[in-house]
Protein backbone atom coordinates (compact mmCIF):
# COMPACT_ATOMS: atom_id res chain seq x y z
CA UNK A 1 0.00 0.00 0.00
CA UNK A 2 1.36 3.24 -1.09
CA UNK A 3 1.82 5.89 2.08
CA UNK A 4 1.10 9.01 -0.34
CA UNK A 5 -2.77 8.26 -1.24
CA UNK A 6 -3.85 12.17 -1.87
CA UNK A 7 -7.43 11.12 -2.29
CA UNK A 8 -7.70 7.42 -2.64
CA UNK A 9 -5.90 4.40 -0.77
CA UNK A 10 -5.06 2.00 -3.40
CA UNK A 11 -2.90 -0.83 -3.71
CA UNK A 12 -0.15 -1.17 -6.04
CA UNK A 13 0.22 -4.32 -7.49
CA UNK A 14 3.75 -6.12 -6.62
CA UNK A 15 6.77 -6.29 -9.01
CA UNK A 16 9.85 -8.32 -9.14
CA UNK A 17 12.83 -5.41 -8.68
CA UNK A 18 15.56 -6.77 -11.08
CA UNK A 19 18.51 -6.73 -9.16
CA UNK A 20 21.43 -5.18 -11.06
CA UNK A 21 25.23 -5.49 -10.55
CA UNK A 22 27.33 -2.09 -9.16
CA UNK A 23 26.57 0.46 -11.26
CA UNK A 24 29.55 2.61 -11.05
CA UNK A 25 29.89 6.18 -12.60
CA UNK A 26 26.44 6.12 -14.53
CA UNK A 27 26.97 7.60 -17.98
CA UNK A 28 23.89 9.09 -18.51
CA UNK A 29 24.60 11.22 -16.02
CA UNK A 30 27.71 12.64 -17.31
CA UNK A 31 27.55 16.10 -18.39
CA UNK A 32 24.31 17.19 -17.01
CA UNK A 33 23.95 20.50 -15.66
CA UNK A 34 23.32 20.60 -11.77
CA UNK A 35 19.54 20.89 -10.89
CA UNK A 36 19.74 20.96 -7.41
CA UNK A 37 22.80 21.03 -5.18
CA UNK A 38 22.33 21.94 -1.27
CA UNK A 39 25.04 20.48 1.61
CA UNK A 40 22.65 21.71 4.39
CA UNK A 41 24.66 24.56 5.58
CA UNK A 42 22.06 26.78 5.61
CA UNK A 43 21.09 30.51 5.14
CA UNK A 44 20.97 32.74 7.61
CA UNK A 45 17.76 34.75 8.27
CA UNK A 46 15.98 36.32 10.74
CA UNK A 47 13.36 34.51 12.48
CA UNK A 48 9.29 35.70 13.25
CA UNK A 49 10.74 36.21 16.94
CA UNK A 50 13.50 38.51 15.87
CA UNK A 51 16.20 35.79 15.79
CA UNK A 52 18.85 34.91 13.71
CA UNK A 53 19.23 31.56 12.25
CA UNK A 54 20.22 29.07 9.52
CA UNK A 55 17.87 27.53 7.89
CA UNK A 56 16.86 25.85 4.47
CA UNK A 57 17.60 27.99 1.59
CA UNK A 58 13.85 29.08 1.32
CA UNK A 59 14.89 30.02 -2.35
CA UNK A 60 15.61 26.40 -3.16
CA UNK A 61 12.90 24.60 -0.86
CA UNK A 62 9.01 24.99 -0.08
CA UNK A 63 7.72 24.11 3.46
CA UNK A 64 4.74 22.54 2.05
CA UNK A 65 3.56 20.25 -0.73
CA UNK A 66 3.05 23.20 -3.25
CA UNK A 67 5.26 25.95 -3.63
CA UNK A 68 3.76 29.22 -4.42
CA UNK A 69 0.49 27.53 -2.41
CA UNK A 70 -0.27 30.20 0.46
CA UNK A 71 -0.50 27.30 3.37
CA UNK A 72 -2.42 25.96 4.25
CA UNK A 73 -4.38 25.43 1.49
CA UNK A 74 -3.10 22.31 0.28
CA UNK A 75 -4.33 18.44 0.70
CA UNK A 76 -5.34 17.10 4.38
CA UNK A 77 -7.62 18.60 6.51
CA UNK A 78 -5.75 22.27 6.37
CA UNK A 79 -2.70 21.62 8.54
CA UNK A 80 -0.23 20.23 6.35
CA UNK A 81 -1.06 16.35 6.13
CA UNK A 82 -2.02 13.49 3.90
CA UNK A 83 -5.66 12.97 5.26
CA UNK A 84 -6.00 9.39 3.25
CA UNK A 85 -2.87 8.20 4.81
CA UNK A 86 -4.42 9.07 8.37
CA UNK A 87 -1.27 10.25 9.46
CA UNK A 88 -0.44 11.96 12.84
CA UNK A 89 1.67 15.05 12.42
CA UNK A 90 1.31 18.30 11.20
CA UNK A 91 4.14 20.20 8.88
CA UNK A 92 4.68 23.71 10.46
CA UNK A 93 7.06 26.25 10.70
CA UNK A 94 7.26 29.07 12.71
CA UNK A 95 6.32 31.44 9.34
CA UNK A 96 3.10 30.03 10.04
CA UNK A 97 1.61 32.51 11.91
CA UNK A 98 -2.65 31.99 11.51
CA UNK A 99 -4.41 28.41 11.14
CA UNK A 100 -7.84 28.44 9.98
CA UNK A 101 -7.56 32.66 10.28
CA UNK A 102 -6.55 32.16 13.80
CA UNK A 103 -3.16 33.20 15.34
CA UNK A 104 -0.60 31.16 16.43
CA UNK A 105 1.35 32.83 19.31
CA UNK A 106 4.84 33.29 18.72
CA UNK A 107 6.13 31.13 21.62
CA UNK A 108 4.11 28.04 20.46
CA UNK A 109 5.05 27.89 17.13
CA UNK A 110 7.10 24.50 16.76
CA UNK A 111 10.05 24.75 14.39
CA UNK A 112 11.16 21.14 13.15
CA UNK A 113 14.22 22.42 11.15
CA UNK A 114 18.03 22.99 12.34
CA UNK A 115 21.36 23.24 10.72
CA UNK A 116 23.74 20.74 12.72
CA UNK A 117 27.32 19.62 11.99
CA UNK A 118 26.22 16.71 10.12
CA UNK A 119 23.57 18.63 7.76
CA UNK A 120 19.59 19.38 8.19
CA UNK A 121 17.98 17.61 11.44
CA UNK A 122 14.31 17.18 10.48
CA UNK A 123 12.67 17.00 13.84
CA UNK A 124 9.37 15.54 14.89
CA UNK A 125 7.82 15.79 18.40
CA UNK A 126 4.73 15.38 20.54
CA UNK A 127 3.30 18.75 20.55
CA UNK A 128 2.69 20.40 24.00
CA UNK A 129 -1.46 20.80 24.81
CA UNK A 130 -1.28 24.56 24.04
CA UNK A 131 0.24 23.93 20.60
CA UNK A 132 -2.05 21.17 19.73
CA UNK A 133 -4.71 23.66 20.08
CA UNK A 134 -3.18 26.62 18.99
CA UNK A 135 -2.58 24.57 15.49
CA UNK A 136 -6.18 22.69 15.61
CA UNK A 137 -4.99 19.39 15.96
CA UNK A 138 -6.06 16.76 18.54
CA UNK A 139 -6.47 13.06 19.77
CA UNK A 140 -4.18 11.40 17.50
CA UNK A 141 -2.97 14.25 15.20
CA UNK A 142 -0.49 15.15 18.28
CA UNK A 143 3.15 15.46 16.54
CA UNK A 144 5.16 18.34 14.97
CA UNK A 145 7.34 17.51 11.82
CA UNK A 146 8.84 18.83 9.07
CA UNK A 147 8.88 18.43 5.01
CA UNK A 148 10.95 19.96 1.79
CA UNK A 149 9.64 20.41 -1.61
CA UNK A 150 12.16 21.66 -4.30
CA UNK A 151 11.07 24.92 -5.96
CA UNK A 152 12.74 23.20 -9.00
CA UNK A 153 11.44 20.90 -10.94
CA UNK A 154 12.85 18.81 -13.78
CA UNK A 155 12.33 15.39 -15.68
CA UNK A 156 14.65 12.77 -15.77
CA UNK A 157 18.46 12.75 -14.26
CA UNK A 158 20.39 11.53 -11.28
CA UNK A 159 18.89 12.24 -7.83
CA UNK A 160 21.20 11.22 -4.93
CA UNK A 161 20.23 12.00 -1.19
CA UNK A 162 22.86 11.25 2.06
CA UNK A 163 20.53 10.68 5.26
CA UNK A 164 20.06 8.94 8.08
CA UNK A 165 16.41 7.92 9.01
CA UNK A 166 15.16 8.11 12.19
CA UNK A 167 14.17 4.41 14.32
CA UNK A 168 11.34 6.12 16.74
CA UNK A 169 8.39 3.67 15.87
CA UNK A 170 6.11 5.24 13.78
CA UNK A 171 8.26 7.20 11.98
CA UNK A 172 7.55 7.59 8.19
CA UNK A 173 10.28 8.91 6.17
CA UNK A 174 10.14 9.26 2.23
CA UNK A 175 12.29 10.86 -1.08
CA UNK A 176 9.07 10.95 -3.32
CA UNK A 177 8.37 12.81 -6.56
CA UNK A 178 5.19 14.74 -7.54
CA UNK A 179 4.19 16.29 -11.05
CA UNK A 180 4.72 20.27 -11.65
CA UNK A 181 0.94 19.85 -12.91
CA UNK A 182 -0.55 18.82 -9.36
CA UNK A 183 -2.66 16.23 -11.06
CA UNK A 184 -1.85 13.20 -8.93
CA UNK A 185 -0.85 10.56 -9.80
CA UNK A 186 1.63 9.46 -11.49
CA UNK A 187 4.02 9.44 -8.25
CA UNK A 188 7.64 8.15 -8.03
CA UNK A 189 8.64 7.03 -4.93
CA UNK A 190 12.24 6.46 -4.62
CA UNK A 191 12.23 5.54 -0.97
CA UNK A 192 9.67 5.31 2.36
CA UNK A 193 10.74 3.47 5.39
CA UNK A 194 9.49 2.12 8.49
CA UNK A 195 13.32 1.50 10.09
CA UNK A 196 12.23 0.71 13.33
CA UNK A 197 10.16 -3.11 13.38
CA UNK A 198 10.15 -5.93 10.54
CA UNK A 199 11.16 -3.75 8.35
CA UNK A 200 14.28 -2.10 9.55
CA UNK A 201 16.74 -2.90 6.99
CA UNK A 202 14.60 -2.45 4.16
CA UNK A 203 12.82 0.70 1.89
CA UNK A 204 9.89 0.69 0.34
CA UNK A 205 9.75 1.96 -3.47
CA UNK A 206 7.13 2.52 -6.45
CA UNK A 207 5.28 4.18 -8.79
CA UNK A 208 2.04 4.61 -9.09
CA UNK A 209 0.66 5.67 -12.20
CA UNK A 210 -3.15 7.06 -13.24
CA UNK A 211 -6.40 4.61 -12.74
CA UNK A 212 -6.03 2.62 -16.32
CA UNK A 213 -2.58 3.29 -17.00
CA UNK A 214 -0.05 0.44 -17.22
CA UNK A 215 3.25 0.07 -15.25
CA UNK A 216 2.43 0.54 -11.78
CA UNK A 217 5.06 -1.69 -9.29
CA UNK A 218 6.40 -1.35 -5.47
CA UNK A 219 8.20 -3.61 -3.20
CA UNK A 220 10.21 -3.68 0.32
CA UNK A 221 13.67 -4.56 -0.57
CA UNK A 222 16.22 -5.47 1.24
CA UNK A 223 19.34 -3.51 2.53
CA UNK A 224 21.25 -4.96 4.25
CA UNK A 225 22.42 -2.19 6.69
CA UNK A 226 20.17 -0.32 9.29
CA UNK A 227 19.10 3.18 7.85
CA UNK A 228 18.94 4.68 11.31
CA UNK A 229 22.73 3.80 12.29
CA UNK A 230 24.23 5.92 9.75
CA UNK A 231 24.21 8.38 6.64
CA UNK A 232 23.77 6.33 3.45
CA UNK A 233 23.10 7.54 -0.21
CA UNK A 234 19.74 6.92 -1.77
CA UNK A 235 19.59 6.85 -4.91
CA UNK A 236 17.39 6.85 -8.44
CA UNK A 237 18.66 7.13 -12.20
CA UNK A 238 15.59 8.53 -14.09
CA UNK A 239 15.71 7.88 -17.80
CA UNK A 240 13.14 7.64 -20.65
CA UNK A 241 13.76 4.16 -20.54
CA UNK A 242 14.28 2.97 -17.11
CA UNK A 243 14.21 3.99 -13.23
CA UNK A 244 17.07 2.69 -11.02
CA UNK A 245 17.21 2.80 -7.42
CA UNK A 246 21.16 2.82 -5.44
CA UNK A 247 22.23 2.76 -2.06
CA UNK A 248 25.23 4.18 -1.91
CA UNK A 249 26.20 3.45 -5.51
CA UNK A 250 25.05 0.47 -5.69
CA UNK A 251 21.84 -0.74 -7.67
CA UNK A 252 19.10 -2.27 -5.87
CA UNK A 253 16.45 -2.12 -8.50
CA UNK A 254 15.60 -1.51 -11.99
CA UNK A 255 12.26 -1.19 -14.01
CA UNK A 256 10.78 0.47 -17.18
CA UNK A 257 9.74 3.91 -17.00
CA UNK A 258 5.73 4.24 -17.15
CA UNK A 259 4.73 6.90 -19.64
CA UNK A 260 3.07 9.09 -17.05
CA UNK A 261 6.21 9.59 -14.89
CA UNK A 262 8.08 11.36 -17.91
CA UNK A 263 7.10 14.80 -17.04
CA UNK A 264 8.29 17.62 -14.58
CA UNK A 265 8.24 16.51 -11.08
CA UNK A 266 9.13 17.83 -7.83
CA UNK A 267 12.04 16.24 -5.29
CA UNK A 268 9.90 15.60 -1.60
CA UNK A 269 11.68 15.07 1.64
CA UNK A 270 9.22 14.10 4.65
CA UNK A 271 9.07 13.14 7.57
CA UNK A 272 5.84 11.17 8.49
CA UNK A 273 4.23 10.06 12.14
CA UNK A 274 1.74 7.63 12.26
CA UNK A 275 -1.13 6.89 10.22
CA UNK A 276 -3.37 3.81 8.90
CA UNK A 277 -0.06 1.61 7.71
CA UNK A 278 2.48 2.30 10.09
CA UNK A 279 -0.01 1.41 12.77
CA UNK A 280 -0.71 -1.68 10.55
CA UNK A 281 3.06 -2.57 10.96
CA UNK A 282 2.77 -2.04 14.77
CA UNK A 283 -0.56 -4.67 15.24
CA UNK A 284 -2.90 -1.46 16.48
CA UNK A 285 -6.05 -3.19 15.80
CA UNK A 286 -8.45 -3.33 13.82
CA UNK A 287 -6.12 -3.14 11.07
CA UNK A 288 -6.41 -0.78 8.31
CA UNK A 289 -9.26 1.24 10.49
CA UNK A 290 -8.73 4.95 10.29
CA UNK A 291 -11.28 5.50 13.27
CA UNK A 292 -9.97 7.84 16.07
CA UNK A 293 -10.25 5.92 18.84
CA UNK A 294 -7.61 3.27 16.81
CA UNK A 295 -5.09 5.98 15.47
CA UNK A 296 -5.08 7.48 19.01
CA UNK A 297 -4.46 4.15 20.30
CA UNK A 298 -1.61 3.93 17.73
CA UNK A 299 -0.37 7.52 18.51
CA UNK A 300 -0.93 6.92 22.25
CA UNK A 301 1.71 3.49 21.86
CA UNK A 302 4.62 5.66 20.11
CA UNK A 303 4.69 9.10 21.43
CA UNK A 304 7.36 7.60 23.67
CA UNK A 305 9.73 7.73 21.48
CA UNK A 306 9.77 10.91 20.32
CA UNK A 307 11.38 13.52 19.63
CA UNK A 308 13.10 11.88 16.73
CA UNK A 309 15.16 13.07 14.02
CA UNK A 310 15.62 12.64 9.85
CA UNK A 311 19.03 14.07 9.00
CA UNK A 312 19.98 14.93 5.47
CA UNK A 313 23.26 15.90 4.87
CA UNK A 314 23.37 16.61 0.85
CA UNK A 315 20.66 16.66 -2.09
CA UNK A 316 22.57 16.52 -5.49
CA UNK A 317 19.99 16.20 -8.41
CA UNK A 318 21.78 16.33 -11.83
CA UNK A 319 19.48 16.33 -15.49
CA UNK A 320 19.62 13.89 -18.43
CA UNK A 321 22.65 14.51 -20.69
CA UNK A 322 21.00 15.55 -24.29
């Protein structure tokens, strides 16, 4: 089941990844100009508060799903979630100053970014009681988190991300691609993972293409490392032809390129909490319910853990030669 259902949840038929040998210096990707290249050391600006800080390069990156979007008009229930995927968080920053037309007061605004040594800490946490309400959320919509959207976008090329993922159960971390059109889908996921249970060492990957289109596939694969004990590369190679997914330079996967993921996309980084799936993967029953009482059950189980961190230390995203 795909985590990224905007308006349906719909299961993607399985597909045998073809498993590839190293793939080296990839030659498509060999004299294509630099899309997108951000190390994570940040921009300095000043904050709503009057602070100085670095922060993404808000030229480069969106805080929501679509930039130019005033949030939060945008999918989910108007706080910055995926309302078919249940899930439990909310993306804010603290330029979010009114939810609803209501104010958020300055000292309860939850920030989830900061630049650290090793790159961009994506933070999600269980929000206080006072910023719960002061964002509208409640019962199991209880966490603070974080998301990127490139203000680029581009078709086809080399797309490499260094993170670590965090193991907090619950957590939902994907490198996804949307369309420039906002007519969902297609979607390409290149990764979502669920590091912390049965599927610690693995990612999940896709695409999904439109209701009566042809070359829909997703899979877990295996790793064979533990995404939350390290930075590691992720990977895809995006051609007319084919989509192939690395970790750290190595190929994990190959598969044919449907014809409705050859158009202008944007790069996603999220961080997820909770939702119908995850709380599938962690036996909150009835499975697959989306009722409140179960996903505060589920929310109630994992708040524990938090606060928990995604860090990305680089995004390199380099075109198609012509």
């Amino acid at each position: 089941m795909n985590r990224r259902n905007f308006l349906v949840t719909t299961a993607l038929s399985g597909a045998a990844a073809l498993l590839l040998p190293d793939s080296g210096e990839r030659a498509f990707a060999q004299g294509g100009s630099v899309v997108i290249d951000d190390n994570f050391r940040g921009k300095e600006i000043i904050m709503p508060n009057g602070s100085k800080k670095l922060y993404p390069d808000a030229t480069r990156w969106a805080y929501t799903f679509w930039p130019g979007t005033k949030w939060p008009d945008s999918y989910g229930d108007g706080t910055n979630w995926l309302a078919a995927n249940a899930e439990c968080q909310t993306y804010v920053t603290p330029f979010i100053d009114k939810v609803k037309g209501a104010q958020v007061p300055m000292d309860l605004r939850y920030d989830p970014f900061s630049i650290q040594s090793d790159g961009l800490h994506i933070k999600a946490s269980l929000l206080s009681p006072a910023q719960q309400s002061a964002y509208q959320v409640s019962g199991p919509r209880r966490f603070g988190s974080g998301m990127l959207l490139s203000r680029t976008t581009f078709t086809f090329g080399s797309i490499r991300v260094a993170a670590r993922l965090p193991s907090a159960r619950g957590s939902w971390p994907g490198l996804w691609l949307l369309p420039e059109s906002h007519q969902w889908p297609p979607e390409i996921d290149i990764f979502e993972a669920m590091p912390w249970g049965k599927h610690r060492e693995q990612i999940h990957f896709g695409v999904m293409v439109p209701k009566g289109g042809t070359g829909n596939f997703s899979q877990w694969i295996d790793l064979g490392i533990d995404p939350s004990a390290g930075i590691h590369e992720y990977g895809l190679d995006w051609t007319p032809e084919t989509m192939t997914g690395l970790l750290d330079g190595k190929v994990l996967w190959q598969h044919p390129t449907p014809s409705s993921a050859q158009q202008n996309m944007y790069l996603i980084i999220n961080l997820a909490i909770g939702g119908k799936w995850p709380f599938n993967e962690l036996n909150v029953q009835p499975a697959d319910s989306v009722s409140p009482e179960r996903l505060s059950a589920g929310s109630d189980l994992i708040q524990g853990d938090y606060p928990a961190d995604m860090v990305i230390r680089s995004v390199k995203v380099t075109s198609l030669k012509s």
